[in-house]
N, C-alpha and C. Protein backbone atom coordinates (compact mmCIF):
# COMPACT_ATOMS: atom_id res chain seq x y z
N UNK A 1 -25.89 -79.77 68.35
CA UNK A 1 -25.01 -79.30 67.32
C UNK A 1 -25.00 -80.32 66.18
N UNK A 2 -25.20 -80.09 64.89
CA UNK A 2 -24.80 -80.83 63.98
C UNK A 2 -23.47 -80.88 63.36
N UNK A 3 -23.78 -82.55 62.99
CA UNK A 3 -22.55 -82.79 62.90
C UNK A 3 -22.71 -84.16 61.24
N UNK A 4 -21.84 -83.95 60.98
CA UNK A 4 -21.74 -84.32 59.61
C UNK A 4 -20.87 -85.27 59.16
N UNK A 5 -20.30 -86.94 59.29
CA UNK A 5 -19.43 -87.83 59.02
C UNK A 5 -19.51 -88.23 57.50
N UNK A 6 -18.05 -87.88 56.82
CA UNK A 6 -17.22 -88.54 56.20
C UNK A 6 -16.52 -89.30 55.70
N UNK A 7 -16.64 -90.60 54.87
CA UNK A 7 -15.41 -91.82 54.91
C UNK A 7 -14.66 -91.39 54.54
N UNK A 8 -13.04 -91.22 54.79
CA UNK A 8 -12.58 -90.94 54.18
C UNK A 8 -10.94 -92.03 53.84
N UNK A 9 -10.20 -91.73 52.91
CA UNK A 9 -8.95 -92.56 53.13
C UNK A 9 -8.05 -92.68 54.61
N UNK A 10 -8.31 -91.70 55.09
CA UNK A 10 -7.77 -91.97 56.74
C UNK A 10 -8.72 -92.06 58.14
N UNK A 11 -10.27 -92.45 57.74
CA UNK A 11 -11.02 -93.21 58.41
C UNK A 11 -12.11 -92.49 58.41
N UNK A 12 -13.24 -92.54 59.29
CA UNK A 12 -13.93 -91.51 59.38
C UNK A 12 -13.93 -90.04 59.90
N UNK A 13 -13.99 -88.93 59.10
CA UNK A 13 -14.02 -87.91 59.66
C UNK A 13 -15.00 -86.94 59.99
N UNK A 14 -15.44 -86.38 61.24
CA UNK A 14 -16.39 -85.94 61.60
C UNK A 14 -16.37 -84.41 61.55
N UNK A 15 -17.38 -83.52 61.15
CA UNK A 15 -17.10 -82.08 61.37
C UNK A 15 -18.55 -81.75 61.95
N UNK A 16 -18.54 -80.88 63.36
CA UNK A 16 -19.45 -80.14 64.09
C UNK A 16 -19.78 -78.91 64.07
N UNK A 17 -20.94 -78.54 63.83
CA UNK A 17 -20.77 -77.04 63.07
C UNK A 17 -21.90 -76.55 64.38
N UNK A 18 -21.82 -75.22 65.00
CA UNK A 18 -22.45 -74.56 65.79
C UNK A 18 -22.97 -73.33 65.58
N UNK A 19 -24.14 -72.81 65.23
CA UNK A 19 -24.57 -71.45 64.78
C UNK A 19 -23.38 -71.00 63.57
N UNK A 20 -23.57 -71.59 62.69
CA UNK A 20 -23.29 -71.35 61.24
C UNK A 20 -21.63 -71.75 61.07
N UNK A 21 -20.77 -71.77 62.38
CA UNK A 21 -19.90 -71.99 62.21
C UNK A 21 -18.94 -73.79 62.45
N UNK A 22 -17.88 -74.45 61.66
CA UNK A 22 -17.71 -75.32 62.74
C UNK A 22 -16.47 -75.21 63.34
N UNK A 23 -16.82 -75.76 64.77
CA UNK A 23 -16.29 -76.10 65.84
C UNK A 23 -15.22 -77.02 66.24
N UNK A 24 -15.71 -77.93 65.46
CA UNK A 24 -14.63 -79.53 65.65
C UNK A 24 -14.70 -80.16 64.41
N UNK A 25 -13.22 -80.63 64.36
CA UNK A 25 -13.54 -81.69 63.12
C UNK A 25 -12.36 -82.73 64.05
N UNK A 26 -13.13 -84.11 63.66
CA UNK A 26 -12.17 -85.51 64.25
C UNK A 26 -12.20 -86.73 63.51
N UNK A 27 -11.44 -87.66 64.03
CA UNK A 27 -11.06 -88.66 63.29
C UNK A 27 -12.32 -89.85 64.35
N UNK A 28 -13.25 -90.45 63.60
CA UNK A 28 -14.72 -91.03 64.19
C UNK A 28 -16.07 -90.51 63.63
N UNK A 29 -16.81 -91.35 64.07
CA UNK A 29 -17.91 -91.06 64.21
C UNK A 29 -18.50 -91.75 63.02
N UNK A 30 -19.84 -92.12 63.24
CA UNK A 30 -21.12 -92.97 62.31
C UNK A 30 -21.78 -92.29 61.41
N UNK A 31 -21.68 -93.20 60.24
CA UNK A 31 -22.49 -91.87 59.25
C UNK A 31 -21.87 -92.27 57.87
N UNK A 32 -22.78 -92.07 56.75
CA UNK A 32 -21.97 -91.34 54.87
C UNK A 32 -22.78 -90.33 55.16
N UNK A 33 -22.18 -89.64 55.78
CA UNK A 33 -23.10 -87.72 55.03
C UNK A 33 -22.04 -87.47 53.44
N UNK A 34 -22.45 -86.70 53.05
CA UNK A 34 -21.87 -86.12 51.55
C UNK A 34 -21.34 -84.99 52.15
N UNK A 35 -20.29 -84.18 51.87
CA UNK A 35 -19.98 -82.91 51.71
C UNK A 35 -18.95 -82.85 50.48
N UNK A 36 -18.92 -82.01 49.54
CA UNK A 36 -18.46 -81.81 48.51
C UNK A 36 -17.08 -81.71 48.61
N UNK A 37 -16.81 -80.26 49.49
CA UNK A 37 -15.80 -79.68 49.81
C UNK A 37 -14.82 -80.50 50.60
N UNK A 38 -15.10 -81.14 51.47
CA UNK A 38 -14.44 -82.51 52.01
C UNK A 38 -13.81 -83.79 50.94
N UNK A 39 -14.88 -84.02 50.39
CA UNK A 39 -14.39 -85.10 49.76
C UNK A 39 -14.06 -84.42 48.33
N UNK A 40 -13.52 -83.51 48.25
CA UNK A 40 -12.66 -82.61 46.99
C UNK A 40 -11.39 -82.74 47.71
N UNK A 41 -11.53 -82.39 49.34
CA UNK A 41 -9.80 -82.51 49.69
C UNK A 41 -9.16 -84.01 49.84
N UNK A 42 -10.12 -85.03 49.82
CA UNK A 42 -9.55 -86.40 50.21
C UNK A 42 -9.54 -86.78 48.78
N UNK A 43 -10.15 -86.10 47.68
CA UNK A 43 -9.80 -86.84 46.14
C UNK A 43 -8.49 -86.12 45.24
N UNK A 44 -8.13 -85.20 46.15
CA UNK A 44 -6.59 -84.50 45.80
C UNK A 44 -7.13 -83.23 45.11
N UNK A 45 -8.30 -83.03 44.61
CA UNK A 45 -8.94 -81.72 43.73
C UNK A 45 -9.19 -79.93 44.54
N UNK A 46 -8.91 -80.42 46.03
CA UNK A 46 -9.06 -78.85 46.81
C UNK A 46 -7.82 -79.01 47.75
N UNK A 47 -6.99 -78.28 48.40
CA UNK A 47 -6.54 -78.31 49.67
C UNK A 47 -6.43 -77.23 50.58
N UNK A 48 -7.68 -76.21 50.13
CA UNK A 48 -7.72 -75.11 50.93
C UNK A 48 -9.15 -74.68 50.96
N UNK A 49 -9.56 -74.18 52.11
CA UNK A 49 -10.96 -74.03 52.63
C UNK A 49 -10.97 -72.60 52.87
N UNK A 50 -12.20 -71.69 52.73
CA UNK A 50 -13.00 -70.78 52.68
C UNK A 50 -13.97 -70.82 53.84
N UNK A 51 -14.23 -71.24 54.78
CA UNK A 51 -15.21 -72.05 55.59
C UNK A 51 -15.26 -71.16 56.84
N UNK A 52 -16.50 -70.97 57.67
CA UNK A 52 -16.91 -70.32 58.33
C UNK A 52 -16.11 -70.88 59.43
N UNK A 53 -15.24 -70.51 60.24
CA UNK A 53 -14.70 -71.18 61.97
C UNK A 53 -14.44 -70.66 63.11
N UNK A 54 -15.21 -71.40 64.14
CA UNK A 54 -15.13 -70.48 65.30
C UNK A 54 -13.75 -71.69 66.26
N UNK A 55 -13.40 -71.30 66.39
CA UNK A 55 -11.87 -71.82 67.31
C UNK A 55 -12.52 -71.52 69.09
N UNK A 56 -12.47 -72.21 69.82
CA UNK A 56 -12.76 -71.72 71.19
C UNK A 56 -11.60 -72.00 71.65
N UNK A 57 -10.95 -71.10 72.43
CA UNK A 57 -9.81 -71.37 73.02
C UNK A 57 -9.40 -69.70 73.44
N UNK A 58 -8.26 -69.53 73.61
CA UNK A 58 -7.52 -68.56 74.35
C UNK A 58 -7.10 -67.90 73.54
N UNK A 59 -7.04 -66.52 73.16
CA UNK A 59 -6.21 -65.66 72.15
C UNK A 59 -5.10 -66.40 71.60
N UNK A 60 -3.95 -66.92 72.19
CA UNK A 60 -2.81 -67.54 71.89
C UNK A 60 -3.44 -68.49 71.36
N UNK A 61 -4.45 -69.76 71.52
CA UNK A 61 -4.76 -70.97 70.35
C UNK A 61 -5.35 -70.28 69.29
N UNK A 62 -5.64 -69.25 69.04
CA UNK A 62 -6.38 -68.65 67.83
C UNK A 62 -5.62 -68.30 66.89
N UNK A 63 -4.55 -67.33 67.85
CA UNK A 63 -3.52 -66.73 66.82
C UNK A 63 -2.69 -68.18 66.40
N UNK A 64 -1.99 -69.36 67.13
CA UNK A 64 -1.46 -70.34 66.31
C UNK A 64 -2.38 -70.66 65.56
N UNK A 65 -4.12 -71.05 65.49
CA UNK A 65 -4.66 -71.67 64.36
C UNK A 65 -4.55 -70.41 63.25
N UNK A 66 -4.53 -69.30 63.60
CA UNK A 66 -4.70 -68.31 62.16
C UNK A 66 -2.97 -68.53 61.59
N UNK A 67 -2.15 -68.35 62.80
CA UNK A 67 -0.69 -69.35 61.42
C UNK A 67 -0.68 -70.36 61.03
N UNK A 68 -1.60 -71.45 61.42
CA UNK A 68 -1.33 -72.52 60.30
C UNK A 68 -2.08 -72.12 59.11
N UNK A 69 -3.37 -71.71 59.83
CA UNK A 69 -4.29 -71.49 58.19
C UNK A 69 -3.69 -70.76 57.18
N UNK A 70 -2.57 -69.85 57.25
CA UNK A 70 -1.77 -69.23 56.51
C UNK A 70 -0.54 -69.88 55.53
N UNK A 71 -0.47 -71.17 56.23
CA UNK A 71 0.49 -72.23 55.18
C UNK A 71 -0.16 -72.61 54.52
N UNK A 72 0.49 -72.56 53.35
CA UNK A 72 -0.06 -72.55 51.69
C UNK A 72 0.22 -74.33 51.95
N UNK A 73 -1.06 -75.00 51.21
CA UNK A 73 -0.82 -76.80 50.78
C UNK A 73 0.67 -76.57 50.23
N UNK A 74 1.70 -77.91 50.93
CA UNK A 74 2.25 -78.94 49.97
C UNK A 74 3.73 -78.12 50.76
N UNK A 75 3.46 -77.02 51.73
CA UNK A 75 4.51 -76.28 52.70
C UNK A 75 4.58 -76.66 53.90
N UNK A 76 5.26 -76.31 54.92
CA UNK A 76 5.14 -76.68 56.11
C UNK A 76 5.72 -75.85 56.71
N UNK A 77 5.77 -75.13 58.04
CA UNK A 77 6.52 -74.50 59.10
C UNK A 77 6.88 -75.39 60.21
N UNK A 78 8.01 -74.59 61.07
CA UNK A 78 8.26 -75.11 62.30
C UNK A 78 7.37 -74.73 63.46
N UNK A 79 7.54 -75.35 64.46
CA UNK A 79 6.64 -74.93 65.56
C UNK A 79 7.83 -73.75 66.13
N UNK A 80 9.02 -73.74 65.53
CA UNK A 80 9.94 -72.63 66.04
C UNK A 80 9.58 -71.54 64.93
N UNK A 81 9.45 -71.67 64.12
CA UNK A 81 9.00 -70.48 63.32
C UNK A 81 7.69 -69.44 63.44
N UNK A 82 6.94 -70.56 63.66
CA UNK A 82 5.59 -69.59 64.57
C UNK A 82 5.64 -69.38 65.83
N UNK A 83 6.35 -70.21 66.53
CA UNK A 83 7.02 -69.41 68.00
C UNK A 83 7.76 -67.96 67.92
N UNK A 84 8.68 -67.97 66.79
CA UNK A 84 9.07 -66.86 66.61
C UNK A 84 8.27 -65.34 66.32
N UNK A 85 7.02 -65.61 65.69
CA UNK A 85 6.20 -65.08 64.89
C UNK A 85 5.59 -64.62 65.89
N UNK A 86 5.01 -65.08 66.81
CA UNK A 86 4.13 -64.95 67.84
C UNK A 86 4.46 -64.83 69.15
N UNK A 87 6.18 -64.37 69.41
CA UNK A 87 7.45 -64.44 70.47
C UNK A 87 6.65 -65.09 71.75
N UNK A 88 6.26 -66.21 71.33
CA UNK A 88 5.95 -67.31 72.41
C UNK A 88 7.29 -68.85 72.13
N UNK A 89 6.94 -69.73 73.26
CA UNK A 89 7.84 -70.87 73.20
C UNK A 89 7.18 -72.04 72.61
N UNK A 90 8.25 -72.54 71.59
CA UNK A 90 7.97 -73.12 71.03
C UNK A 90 7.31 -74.67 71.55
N UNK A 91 7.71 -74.75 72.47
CA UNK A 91 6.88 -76.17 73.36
C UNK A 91 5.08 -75.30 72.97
N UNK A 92 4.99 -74.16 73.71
CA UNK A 92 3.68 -73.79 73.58
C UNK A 92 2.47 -73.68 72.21
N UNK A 93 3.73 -73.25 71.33
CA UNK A 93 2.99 -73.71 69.89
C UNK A 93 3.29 -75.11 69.68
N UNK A 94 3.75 -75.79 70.06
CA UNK A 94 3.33 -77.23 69.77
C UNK A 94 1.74 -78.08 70.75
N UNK A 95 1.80 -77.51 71.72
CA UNK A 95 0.75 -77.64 72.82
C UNK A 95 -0.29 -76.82 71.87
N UNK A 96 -0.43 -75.56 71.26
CA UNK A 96 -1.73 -74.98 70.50
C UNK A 96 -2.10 -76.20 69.45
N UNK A 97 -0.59 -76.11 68.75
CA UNK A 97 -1.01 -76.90 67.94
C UNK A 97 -1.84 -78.82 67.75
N UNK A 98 -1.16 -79.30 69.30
CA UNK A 98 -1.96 -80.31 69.44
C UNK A 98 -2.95 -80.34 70.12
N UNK A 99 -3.40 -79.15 70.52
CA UNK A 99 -4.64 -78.73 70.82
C UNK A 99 -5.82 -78.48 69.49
N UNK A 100 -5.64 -77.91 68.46
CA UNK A 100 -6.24 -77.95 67.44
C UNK A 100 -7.69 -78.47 67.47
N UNK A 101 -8.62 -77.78 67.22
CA UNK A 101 -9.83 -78.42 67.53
C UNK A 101 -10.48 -78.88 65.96
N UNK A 102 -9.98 -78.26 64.76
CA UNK A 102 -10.63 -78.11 63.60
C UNK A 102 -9.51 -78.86 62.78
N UNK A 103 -9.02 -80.14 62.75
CA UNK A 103 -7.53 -80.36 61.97
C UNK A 103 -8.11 -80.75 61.04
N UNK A 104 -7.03 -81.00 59.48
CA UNK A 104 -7.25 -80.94 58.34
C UNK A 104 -7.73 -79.76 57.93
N UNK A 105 -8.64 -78.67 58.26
CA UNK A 105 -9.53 -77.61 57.80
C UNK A 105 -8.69 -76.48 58.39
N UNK A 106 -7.93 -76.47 59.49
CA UNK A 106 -7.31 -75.40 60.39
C UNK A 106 -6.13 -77.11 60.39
N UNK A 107 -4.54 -76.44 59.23
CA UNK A 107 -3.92 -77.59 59.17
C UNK A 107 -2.81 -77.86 59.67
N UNK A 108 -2.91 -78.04 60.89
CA UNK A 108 -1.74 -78.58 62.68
C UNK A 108 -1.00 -79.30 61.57
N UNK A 109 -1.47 -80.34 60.74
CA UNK A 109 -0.36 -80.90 59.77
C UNK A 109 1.09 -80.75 59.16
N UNK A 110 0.90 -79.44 58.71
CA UNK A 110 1.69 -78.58 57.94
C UNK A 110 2.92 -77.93 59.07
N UNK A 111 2.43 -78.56 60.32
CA UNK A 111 3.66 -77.79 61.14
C UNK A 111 4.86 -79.35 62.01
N UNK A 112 6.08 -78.99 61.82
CA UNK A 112 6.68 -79.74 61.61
C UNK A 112 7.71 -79.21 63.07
N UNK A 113 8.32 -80.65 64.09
CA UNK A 113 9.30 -79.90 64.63
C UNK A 113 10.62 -79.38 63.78
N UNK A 114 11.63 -78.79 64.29
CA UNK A 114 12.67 -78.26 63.67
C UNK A 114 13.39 -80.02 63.00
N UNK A 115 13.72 -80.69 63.63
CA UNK A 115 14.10 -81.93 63.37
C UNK A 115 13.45 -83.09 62.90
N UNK A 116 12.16 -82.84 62.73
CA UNK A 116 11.62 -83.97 62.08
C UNK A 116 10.09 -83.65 61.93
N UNK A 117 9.35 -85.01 62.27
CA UNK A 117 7.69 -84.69 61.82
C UNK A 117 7.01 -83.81 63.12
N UNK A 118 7.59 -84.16 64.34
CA UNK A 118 6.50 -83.87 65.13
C UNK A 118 5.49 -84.63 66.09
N UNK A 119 4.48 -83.99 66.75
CA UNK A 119 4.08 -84.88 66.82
C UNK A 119 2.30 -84.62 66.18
N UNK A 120 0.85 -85.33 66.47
CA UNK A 120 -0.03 -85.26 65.70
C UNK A 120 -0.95 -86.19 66.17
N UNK A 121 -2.04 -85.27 67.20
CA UNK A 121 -2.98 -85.85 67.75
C UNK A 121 -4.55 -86.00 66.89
N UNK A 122 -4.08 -85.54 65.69
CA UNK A 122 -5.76 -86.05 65.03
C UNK A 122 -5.48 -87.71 64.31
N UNK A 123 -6.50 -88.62 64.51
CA UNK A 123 -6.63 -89.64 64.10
C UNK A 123 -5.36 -90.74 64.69
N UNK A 124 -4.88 -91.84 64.36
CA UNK A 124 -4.44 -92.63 65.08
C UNK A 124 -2.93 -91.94 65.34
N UNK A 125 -2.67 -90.88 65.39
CA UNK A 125 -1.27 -90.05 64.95
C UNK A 125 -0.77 -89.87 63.95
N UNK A 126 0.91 -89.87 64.25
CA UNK A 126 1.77 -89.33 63.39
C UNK A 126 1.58 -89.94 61.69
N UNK A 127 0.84 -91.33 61.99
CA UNK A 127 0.56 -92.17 60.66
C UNK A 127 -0.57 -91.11 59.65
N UNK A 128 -1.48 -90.50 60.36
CA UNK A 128 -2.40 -89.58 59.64
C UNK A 128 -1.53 -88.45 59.01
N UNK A 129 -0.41 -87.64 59.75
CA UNK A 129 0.16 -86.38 59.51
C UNK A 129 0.98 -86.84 58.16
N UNK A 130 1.61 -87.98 57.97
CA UNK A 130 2.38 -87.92 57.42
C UNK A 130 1.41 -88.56 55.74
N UNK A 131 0.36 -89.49 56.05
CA UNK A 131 -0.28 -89.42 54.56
C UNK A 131 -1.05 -87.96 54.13
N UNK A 132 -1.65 -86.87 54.92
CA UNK A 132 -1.89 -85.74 54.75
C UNK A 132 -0.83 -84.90 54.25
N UNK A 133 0.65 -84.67 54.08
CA UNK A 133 1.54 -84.55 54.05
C UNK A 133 1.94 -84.84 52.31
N UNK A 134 1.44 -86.12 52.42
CA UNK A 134 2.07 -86.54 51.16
C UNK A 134 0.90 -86.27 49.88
N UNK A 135 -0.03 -86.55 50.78
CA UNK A 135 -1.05 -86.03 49.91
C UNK A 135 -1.25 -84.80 49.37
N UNK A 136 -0.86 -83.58 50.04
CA UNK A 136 -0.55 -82.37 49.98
C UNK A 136 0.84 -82.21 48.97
N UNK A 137 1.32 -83.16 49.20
CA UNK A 137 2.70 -83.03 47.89
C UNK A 137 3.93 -82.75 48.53
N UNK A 138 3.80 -82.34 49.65
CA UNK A 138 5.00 -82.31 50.68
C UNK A 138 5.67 -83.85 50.87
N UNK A 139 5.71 -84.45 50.32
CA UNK A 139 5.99 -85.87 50.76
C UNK A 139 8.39 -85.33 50.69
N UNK A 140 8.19 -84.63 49.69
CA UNK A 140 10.21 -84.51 49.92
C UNK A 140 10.47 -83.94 50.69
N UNK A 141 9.26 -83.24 52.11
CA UNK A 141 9.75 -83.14 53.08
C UNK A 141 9.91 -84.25 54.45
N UNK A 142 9.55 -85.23 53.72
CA UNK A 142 9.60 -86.32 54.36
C UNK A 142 10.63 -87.55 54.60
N UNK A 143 11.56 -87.28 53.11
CA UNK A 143 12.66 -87.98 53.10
C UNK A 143 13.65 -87.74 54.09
């Protein structure tokens, strides 16, 4: 599978693409590959993707990644709000959501517990969610 690394302001990021689609994106990996569209979202100029994605997982991780992809940049939901949406428990959309195989591109970011940030297994944690966050312009949901 190819795979394509990134420098970016929150370290290296890797994206794996499988028969036209990708698969994974993570915080690692060796490499300056170029991608445009990437480094448009780390220079503040894009924050929404068009991009071919295949999600492997269980109906239920699909349908939480198709509600995050539905939060507009610089917004955020609860993991109780798409629990609601999807009359599952909200522990469980937090489990989809830190399951996430595609983050930043499919954006686990944008979802917030009811009381605070959450939590946020891409890159060294919660420290990544919350400069993605601000970068996105959501930062006064942070105060």
């Amino acid at each position: 599978m190819p795979c394509l690394t990134l420098e970016t302001p929150t370290g290296s990021f890797t994206l794996t693409e499988h028969e036209g689609a990708i698969t994974r994106a993570e915080w690692g990996g060796h490499g300056a590959d170029e991608t445009p569209l990437l480094a448009a979202y780390f220079d503040g100029s894009r924050f929404s993707f068009e991009l071919p994605l295949r999600v492997e997982g269980s109906a239920f991780q699909r349908a939480v990644c198709n509600a995050m992809l539905a939060i507009p940049p610089g917004e955020t939901r609860t993991y109780g709000d798409i629990a609601r949406d999807l009359e599952h428990p909200a522990q469980a959309v937090g489990q989809a959501c830190g399951a996430n195989p595609i983050p930043v591109i499919i954006p686990c970011h944008r979802v917030l517990a009811a009381n605070g940030l959450g939590g946020f297994s891409g890159g060294v944690g919660v420290e990544i969610k919350v400069w993605l966050l601000r970068h996105e312009g959501a930062a006064g949901l942070l105060i």
